[in-house]
N, C-alpha and C. Protein backbone atom coordinates (compact mmCIF):
# COMPACT_ATOMS: atom_id res chain seq x y z
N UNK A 1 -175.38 -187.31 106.99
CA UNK A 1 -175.47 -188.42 106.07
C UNK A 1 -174.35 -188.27 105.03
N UNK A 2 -173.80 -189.20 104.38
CA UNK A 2 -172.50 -189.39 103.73
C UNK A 2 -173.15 -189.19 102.63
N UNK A 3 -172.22 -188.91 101.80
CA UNK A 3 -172.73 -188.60 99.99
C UNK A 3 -172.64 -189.31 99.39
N UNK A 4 -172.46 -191.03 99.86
CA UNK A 4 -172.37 -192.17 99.03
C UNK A 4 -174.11 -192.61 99.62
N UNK A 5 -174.29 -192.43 100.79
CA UNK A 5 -175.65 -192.82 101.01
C UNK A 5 -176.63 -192.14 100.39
N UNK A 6 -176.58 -190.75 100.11
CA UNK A 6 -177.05 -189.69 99.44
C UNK A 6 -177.39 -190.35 98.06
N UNK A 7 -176.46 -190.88 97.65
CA UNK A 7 -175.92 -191.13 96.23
C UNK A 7 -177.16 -192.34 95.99
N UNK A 8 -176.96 -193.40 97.38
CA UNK A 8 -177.53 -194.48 96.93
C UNK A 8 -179.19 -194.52 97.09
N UNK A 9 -179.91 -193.26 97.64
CA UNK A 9 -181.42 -192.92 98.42
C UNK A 9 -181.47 -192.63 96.41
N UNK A 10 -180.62 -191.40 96.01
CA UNK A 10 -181.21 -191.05 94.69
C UNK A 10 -181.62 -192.07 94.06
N UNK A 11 -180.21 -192.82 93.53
CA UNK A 11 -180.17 -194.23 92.49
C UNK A 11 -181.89 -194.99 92.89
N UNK A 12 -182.16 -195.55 94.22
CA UNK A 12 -182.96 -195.68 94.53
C UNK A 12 -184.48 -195.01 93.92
N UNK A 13 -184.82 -193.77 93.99
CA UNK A 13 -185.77 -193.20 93.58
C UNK A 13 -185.67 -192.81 92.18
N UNK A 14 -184.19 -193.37 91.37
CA UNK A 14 -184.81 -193.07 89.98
C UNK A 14 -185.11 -194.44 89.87
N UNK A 15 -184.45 -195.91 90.36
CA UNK A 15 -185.27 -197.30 90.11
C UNK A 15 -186.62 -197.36 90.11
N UNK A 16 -187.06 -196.70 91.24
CA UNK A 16 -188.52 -196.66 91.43
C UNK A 16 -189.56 -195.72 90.65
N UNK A 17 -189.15 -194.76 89.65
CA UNK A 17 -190.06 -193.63 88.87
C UNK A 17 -190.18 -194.61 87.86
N UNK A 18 -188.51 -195.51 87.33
CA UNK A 18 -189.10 -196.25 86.23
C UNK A 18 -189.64 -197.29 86.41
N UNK A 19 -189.78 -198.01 87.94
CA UNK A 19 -190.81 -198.99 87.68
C UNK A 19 -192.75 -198.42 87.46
N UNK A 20 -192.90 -196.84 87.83
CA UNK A 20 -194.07 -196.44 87.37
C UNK A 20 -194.24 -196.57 86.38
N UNK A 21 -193.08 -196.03 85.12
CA UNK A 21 -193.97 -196.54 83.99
C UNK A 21 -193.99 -197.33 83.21
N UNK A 22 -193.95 -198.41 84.23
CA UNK A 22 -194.32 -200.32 83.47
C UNK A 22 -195.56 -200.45 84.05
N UNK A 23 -195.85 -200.00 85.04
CA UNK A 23 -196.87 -200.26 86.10
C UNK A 23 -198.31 -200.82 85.58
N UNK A 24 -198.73 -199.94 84.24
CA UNK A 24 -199.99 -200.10 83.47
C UNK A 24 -201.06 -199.42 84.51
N UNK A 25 -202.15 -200.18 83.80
CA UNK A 25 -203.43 -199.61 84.44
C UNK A 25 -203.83 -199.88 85.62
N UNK A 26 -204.37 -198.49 86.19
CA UNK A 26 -204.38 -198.50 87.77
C UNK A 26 -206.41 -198.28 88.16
N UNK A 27 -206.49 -199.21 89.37
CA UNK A 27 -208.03 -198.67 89.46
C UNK A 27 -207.81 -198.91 90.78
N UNK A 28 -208.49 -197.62 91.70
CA UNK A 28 -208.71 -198.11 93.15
C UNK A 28 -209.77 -198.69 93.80
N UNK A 29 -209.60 -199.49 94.37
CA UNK A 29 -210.98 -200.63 94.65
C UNK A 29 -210.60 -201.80 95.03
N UNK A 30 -211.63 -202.88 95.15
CA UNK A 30 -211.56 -204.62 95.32
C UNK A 30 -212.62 -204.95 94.37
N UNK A 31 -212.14 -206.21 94.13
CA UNK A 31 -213.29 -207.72 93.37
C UNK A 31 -213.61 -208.12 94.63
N UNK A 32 -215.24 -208.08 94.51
CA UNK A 32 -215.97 -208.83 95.58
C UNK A 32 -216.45 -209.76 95.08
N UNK A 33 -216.73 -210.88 95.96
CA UNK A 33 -218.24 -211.75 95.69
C UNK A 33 -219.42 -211.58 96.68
N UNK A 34 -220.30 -211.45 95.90
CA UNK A 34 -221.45 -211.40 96.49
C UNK A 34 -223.03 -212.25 96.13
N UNK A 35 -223.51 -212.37 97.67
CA UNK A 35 -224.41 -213.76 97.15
C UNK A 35 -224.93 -214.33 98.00
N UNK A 36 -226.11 -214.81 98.39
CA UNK A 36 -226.59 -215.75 99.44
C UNK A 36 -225.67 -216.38 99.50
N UNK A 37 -225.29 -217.24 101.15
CA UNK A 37 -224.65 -218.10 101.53
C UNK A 37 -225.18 -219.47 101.06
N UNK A 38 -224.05 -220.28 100.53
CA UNK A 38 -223.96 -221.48 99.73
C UNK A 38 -224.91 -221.12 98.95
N UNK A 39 -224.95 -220.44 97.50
CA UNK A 39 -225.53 -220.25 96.75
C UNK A 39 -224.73 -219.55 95.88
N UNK A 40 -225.20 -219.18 94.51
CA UNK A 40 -223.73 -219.12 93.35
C UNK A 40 -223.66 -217.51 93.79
N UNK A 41 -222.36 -217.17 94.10
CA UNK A 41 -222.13 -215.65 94.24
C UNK A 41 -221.35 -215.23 92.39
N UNK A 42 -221.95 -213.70 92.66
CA UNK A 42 -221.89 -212.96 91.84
C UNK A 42 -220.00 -212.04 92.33
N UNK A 43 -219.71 -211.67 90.89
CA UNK A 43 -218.40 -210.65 91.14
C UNK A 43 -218.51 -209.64 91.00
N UNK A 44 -217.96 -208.50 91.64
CA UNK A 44 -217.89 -207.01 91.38
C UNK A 44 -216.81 -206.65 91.49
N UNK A 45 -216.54 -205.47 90.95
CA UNK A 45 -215.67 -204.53 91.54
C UNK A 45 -216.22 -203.04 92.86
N UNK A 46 -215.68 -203.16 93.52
CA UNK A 46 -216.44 -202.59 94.73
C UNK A 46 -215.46 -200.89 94.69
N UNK A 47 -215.84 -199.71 94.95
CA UNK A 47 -214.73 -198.07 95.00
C UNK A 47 -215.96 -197.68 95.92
N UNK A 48 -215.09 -197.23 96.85
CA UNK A 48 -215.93 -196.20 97.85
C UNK A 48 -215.67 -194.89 97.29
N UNK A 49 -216.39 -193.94 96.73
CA UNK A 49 -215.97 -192.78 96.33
C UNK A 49 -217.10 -191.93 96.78
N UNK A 50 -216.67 -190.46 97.81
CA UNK A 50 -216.80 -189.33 97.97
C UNK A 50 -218.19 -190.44 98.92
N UNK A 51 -218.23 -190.85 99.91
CA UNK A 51 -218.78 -191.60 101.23
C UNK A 51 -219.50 -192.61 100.33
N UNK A 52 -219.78 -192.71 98.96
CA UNK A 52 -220.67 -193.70 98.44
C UNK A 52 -219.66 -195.06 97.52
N UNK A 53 -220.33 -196.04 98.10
CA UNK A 53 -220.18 -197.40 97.36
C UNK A 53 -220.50 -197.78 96.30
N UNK A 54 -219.55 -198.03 95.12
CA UNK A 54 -220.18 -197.98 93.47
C UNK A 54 -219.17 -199.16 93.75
N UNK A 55 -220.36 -200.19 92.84
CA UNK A 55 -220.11 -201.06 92.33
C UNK A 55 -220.70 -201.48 90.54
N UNK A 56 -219.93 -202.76 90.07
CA UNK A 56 -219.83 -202.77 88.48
C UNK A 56 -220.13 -204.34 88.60
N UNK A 57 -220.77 -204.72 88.01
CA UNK A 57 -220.77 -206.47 87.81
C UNK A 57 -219.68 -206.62 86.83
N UNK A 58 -218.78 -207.51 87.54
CA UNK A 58 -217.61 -208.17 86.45
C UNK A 58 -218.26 -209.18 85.70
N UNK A 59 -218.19 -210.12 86.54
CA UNK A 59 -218.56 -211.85 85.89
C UNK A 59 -217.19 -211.85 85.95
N UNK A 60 -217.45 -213.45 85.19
CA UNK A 60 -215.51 -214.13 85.09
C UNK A 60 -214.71 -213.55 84.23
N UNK A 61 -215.75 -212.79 83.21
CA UNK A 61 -215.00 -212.25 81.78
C UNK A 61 -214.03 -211.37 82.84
N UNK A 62 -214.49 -210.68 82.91
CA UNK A 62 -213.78 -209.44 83.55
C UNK A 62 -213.15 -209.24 84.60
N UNK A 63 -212.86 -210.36 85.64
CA UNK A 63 -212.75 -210.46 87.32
C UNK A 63 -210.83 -210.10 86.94
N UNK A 64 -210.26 -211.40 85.47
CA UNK A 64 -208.92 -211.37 85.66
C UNK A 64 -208.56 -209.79 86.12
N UNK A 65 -208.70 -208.95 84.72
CA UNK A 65 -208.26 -207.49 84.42
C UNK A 65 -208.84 -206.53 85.61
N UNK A 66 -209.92 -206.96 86.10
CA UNK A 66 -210.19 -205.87 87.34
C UNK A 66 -209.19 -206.55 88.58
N UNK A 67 -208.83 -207.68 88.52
CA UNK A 67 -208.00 -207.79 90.14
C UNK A 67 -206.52 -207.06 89.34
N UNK A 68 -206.27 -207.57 87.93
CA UNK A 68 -204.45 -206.84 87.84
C UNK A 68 -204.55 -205.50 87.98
N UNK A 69 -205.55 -204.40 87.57
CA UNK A 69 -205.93 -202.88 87.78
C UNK A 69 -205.67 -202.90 89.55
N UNK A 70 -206.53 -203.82 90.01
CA UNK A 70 -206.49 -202.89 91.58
C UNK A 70 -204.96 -203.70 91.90
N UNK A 71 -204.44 -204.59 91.86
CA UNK A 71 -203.14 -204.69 92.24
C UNK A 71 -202.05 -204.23 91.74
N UNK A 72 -202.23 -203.81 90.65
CA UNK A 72 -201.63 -202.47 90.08
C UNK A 72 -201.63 -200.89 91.14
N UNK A 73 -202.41 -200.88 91.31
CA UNK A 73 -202.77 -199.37 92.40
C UNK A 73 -201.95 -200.09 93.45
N UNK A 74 -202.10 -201.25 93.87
CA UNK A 74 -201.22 -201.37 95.27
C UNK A 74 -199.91 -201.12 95.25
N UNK A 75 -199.46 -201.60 93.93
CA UNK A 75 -197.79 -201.50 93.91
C UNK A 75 -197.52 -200.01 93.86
N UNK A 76 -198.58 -199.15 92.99
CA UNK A 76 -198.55 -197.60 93.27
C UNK A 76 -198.25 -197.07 94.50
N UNK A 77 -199.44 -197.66 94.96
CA UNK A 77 -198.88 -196.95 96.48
C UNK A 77 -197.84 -197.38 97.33
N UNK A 78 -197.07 -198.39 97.30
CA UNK A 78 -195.95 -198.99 98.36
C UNK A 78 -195.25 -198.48 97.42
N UNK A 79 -194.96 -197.56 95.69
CA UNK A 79 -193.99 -197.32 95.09
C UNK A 79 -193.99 -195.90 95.84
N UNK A 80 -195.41 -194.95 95.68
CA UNK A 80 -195.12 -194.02 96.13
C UNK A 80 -194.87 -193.87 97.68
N UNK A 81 -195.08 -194.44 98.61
CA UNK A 81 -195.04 -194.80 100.18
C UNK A 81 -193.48 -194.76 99.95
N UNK A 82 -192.45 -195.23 99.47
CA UNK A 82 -191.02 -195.72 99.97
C UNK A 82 -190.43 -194.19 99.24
N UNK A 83 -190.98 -193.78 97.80
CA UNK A 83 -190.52 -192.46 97.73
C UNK A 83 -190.87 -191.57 98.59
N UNK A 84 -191.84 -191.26 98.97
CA UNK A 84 -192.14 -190.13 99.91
C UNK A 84 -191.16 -190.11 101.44
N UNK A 85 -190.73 -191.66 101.59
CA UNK A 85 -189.88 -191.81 102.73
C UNK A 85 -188.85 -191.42 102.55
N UNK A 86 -188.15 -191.63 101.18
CA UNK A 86 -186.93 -191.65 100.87
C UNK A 86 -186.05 -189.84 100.56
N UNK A 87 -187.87 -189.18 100.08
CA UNK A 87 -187.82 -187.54 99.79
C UNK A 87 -187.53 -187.28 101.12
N UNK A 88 -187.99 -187.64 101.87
CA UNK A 88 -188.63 -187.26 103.25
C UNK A 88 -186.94 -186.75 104.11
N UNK A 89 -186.38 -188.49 103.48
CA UNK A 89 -184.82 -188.24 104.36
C UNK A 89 -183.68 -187.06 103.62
N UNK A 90 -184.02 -187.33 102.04
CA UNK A 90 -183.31 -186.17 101.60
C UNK A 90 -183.14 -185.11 102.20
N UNK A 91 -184.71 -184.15 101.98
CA UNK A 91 -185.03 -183.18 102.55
C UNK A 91 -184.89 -182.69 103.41
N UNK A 92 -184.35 -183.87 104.42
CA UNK A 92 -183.90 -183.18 105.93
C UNK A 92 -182.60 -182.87 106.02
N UNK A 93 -182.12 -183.72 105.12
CA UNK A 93 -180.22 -183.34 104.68
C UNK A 93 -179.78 -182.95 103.89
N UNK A 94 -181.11 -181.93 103.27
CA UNK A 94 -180.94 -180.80 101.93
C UNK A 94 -180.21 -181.19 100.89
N UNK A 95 -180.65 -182.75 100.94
CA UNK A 95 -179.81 -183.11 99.41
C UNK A 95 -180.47 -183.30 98.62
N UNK A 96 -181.86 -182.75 98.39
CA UNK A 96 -183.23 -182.66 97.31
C UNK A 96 -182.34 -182.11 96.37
N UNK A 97 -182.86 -182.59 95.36
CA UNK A 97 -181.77 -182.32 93.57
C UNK A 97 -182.45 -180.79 93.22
């Protein structure tokens, strides 16, 4: 690998550390609705944690800020997913800093 490509994987992974910390608040999970069919459904936030399902009643107050939290975690992970790819290629061409 050339040391301008080298050059451009780094530049790359420092763009991406500082978009972590704009990122804000992170929660892993979904907003559900839940509810008899055709009948008024209720909102949650739904986390599978350690094999068990915890859920939180939002309501509307709360549905905005719990969907930007969990879509927040998503961009986390496709931020950390493209670094780990990008370490990944370094590392094989021992150009880890």
């Amino acid at each position: 690998m050339e040391k301008k490509e080298i050059s451009k994987l780094r530049r790359r992974i420092k763009s991406l550390q500082n978009k972590l910390q704009y990122l804000g608040p992170v929660m892993r999970g979904s907003v559900v609705m839940l509810g008899p069919k055709n009948k008024l459904k209720r909102i949650f936030f739904s986390l599978n944690k350690d094999g068990k399902t915890r859920m939180i009643y939002l309501g509307k107050k709360r549905e905005a800020k719990a969907k930007e939290y969990s879509h927040n975690y998503k961009k986390l992970l496709a931020i950390v997913e493209e670094m780990t790819d990008i370490n990944m290629t370094l590392i094989k061409e021992n150009a880890a800093e």
